[in-house]
Protein backbone atom coordinates (compact mmCIF):
# COMPACT_ATOMS: atom_id res chain seq x y z
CA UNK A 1 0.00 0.00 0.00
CA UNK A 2 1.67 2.97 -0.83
CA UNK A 3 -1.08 5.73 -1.37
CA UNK A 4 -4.47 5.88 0.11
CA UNK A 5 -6.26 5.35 -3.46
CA UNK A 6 -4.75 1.00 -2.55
CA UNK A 7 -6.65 1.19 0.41
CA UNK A 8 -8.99 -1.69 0.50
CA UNK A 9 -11.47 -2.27 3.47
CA UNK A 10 -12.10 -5.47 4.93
CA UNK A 11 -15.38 -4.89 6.39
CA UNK A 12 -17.20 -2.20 4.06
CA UNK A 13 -20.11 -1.53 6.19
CA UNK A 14 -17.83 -0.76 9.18
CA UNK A 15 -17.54 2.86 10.82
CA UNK A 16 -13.76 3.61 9.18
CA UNK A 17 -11.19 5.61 11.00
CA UNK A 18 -7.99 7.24 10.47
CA UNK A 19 -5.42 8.57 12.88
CA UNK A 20 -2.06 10.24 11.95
CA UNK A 21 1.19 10.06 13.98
CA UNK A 22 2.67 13.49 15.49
CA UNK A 23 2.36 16.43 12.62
CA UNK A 24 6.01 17.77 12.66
CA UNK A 25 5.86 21.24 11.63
CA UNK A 26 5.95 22.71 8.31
CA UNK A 27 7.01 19.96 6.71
CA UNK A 28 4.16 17.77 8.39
CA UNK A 29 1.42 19.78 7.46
CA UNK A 30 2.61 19.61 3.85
CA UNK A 31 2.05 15.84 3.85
CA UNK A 32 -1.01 15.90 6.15
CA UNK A 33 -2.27 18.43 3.28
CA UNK A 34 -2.03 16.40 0.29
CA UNK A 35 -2.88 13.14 1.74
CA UNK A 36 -6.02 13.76 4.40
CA UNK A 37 -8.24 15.05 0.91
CA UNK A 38 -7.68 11.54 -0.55
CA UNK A 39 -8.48 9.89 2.45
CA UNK A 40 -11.61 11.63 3.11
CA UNK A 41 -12.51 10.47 -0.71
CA UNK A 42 -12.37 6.96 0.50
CA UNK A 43 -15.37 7.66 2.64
CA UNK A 44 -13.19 7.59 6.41
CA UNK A 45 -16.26 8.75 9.00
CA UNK A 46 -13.50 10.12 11.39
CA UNK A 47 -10.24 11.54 10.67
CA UNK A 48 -7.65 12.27 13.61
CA UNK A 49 -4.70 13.87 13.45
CA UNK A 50 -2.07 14.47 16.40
CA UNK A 51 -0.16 18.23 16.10
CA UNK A 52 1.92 18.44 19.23
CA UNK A 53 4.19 19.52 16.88
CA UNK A 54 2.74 21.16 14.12
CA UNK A 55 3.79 24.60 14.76
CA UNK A 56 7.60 25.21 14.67
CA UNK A 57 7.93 21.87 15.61
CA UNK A 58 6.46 22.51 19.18
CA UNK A 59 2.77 23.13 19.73
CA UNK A 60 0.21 24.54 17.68
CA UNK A 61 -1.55 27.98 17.14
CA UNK A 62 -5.16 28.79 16.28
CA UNK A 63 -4.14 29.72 13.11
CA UNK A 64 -2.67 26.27 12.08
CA UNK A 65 -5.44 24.06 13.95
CA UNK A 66 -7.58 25.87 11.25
CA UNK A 67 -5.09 24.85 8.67
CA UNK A 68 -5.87 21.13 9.74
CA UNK A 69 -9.72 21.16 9.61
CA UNK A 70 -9.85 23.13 6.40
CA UNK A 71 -7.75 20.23 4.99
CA UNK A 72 -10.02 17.71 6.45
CA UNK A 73 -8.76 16.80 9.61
CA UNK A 74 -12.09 16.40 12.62
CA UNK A 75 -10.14 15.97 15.47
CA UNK A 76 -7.08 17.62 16.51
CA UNK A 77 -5.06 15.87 19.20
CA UNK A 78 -2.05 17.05 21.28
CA UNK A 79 0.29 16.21 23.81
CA UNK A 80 2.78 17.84 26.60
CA UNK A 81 4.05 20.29 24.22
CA UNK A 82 0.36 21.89 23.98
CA UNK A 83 1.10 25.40 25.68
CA UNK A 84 4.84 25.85 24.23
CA UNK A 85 3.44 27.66 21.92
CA UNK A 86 1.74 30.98 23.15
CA UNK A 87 -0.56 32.07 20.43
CA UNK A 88 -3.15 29.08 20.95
CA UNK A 89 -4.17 30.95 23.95
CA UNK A 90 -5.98 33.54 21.76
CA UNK A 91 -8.67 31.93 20.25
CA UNK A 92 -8.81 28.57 21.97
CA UNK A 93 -12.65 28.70 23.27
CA UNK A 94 -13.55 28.48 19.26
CA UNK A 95 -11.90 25.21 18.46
CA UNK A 96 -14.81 22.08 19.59
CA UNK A 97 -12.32 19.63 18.16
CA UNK A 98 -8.84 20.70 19.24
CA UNK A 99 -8.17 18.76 22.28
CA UNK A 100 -5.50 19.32 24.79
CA UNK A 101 -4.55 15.94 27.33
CA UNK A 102 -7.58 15.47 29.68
CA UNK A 103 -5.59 14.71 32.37
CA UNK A 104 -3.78 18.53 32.84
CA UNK A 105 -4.61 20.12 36.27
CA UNK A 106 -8.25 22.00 37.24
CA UNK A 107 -8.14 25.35 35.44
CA UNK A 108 -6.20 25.13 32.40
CA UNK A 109 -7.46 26.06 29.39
CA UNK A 110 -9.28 23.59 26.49
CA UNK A 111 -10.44 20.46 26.64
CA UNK A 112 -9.76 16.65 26.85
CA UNK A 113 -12.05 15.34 25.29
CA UNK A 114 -15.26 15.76 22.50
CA UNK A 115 -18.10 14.75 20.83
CA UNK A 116 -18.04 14.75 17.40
CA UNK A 117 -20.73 14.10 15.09
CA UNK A 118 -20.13 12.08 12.00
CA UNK A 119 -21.99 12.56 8.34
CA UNK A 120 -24.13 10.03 9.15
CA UNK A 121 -25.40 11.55 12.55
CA UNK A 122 -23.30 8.86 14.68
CA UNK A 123 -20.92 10.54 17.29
CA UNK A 124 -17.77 9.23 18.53
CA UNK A 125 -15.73 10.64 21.51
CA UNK A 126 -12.26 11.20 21.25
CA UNK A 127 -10.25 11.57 24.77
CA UNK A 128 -6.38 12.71 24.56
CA UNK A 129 -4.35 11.73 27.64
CA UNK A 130 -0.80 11.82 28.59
CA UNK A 131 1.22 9.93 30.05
CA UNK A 132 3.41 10.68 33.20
CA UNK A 133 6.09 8.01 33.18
CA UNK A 134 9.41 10.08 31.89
CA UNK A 135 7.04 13.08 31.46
CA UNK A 136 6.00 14.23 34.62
CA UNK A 137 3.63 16.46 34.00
CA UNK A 138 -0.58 16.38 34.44
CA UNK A 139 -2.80 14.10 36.91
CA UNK A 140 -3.35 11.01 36.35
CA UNK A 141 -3.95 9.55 33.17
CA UNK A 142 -6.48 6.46 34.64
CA UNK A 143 -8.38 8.01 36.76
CA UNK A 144 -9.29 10.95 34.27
CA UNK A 145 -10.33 8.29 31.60
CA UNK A 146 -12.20 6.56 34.21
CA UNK A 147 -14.33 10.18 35.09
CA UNK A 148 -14.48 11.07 31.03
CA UNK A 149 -16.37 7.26 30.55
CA UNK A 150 -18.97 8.22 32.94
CA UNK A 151 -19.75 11.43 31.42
CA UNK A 152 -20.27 10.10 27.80
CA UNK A 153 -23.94 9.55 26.84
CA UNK A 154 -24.39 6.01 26.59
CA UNK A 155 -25.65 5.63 23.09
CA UNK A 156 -22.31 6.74 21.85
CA UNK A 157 -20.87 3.29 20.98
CA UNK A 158 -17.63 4.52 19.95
CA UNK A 159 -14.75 5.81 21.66
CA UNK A 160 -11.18 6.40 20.75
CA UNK A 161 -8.23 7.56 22.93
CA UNK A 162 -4.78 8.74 22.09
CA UNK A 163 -2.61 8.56 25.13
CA UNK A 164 0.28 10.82 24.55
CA UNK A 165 2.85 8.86 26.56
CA UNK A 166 6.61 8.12 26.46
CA UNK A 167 6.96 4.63 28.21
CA UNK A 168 5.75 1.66 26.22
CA UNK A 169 4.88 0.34 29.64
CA UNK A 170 2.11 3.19 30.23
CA UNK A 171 0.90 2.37 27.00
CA UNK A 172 0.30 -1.13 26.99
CA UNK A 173 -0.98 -0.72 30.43
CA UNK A 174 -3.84 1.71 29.26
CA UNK A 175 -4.37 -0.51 26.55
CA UNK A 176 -5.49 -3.23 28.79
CA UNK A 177 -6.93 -0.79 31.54
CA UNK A 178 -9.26 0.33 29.05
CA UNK A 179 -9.52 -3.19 26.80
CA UNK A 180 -13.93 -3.76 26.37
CA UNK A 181 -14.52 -0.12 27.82
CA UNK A 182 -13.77 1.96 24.57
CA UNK A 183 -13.72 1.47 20.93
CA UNK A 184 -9.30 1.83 20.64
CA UNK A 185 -6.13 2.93 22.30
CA UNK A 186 -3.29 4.26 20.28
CA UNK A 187 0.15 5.74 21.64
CA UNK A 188 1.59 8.82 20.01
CA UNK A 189 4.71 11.21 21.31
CA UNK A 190 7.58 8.59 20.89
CA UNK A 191 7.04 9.19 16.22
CA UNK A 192 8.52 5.64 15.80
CA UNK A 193 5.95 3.44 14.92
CA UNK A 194 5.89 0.38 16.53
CA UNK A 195 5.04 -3.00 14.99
CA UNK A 196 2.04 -4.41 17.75
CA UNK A 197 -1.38 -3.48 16.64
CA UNK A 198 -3.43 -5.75 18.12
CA UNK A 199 -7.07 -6.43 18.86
CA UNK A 200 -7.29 -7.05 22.92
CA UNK A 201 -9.44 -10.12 24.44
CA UNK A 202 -12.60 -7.51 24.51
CA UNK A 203 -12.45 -6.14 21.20
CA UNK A 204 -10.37 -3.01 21.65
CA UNK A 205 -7.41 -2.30 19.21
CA UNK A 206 -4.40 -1.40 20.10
CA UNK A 207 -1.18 -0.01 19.18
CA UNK A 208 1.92 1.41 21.29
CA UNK A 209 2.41 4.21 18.60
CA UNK A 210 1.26 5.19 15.70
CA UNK A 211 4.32 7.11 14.65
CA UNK A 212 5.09 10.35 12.72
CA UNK A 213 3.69 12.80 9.72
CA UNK A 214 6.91 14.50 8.54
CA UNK A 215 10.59 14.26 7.11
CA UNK A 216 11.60 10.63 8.10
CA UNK A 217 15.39 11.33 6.83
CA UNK A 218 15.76 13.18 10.12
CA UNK A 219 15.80 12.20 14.26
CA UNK A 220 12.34 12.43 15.62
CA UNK A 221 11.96 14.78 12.40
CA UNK A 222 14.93 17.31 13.29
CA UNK A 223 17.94 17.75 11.69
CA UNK A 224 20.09 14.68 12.31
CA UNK A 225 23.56 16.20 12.82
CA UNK A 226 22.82 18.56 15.64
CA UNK A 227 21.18 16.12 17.74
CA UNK A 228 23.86 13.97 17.21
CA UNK A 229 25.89 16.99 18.39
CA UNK A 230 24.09 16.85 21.23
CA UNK A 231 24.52 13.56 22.23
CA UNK A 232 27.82 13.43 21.89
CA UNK A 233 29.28 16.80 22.81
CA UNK A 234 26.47 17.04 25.79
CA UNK A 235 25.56 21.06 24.65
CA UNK A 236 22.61 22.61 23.22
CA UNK A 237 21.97 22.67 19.74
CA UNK A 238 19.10 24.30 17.83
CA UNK A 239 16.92 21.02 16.22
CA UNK A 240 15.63 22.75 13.31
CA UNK A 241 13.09 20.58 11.38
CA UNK A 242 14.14 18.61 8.84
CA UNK A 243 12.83 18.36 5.02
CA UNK A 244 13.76 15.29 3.20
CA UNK A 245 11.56 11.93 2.66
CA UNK A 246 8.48 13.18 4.03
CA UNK A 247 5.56 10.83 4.50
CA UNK A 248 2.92 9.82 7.09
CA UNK A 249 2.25 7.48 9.30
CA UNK A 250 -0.65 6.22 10.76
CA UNK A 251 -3.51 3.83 11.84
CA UNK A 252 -6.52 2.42 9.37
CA UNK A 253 -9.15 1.27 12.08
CA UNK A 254 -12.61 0.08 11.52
CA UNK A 255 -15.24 -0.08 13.88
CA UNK A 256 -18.02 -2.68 13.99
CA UNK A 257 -21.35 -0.61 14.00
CA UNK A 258 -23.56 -2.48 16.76
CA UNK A 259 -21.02 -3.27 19.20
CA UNK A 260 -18.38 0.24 18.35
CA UNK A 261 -15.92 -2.36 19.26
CA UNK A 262 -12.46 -2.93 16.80
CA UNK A 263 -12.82 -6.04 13.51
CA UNK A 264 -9.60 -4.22 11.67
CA UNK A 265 -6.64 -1.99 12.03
CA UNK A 266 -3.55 -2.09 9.78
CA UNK A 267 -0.70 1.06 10.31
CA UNK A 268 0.50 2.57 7.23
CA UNK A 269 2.58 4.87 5.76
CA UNK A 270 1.71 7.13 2.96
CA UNK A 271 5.01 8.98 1.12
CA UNK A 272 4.90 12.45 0.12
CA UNK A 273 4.63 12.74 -3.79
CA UNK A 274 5.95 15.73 -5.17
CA UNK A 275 3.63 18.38 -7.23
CA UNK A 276 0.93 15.70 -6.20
CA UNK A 277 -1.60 18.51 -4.73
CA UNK A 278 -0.69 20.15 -1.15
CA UNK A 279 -2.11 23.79 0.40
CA UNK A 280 0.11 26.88 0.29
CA UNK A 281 0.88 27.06 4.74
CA UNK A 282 3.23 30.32 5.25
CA UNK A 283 3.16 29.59 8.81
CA UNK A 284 6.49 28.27 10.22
């Protein structure tokens, strides 16, 4: 599969959903651009796309959030790096589907989690956690999925959570925290994907990570010579974001429509394809 016009479902009557790894910067939103308009033509009901990293490579800004929906994105995800940048503070209250991790302390701005309503009048709720393992920031992570469950209208079969988190421990353990309860748990933050999807004993799928949307030549998509700089040499360096072999990665899921629980998910990862169609973005 190498462009989302090969995508073949396995179960065409299924609710079909699409997350993308981490949106690194620029470059990122270049991919997510060209690719997120052919996958809405293959009739995905949901489309969600992390940008922890979409702006600059750290954070996100009102202005690029609307970048994302305009190119069909429904549901922004984000991580710890939500706040890094300043400007999403201006115009936050507007945004029903940009979500910032659920489990931040009482008071901070946004929200962790939504209802959004499909084409077809279904609704699924999307919750964004994060981790605290090697993190150490925000509440915890279980307890706030456990509240967010009890506040979602029963009739809303599916749910999806992306648990921003750094240890593949966390992970696997909200995987099976939450295995029967919601719809399917994927990891994002680490943009490596890993190789487990899975489909859990009570029909949630799972993966550790999902990966990346951005230059893949690159170190977590920087520059690869300055953070090797910095391991070695032990000094700050500026990671700029890298430019070369851009692509995305991500998560085909679909959803059986009586139960909301998981029948298929397969990751993939879509290359960049040059003069193939993307949206002018003058933001950095």
């Amino acid at each position: 599969m190498n462009t989302p016009s090969d995508i073949i479902f396995q179960y065409p009557e299924s609710l079909k959903v699409f997350a993308a790894g981490d949106v690194v910067g620029k470059p990122g939103r270049r991919v997510l651009s060209q690719i997120v308009p052919e996958l809405k033509k293959k009739g995905f009901d949901l489309i969600i796309a992390n940008s922890e990293n979409a702006a600059g490579g750290s954070g996100v800004t009102p202005q690029i959030a609307d970048k994302l929906l305009t190119y069909g994105v429904d549901v922004i995800t984000t991580g710890d790096h939500f706040f890094k940048n300043q400007k999403i503070f201006e115009d936050l209250d507007r945004f029903e589907s940009l979500l910032r991790p659920l489990n931040f302390p009482e008071g901070v701005p946004g929200k962790g989690c939504c209802l959004y309503q499909m084409k077809n009048g279904e609704k699924a709720a999307v919750i964004n956690l994060l981790g605290r393992t090697f993190i150490n920031i925000g509440n915890c992570p279980f307890e706030a999925v456990n509240r967010a469950l009890d506040s979602i209208p029963d009739e809303v079969k599916y749910i999806i959570v992306d648990f921003h988190a750094e240890a593949t421990s966390e992970k696997l353990a909200m995987g099976w925290f939450l295995d029967g309860r919601v719809s399917l748990v994927y990891g994002t933050h680490t943009h490596v994907p890993t190789a487990d999807e899975k489909i859990l004993p009570q029909g949630t799928g799972y993966i550790t990570d999902i990966g990346m949307t951005g230059p893949q030549r690159s170190i977590l998509g920087r520059d690869i010579e300055p953070v090797i700089k910095r391991f070695t040499l032990q000094i700050p360096f500026r990671f700029s974001i890298a430019e070369e072999d851009l692509a995305l990665d991500g998560l085909i899921v679909e959803l059986d429509r009586i139960t909301g629980k998981t029948i298929s998910l397969s990751r993939v990862r879509f290359p960049y394809r040059e003069n193939a169609g993307e949206r002018e973005d003058e933001e950095p």
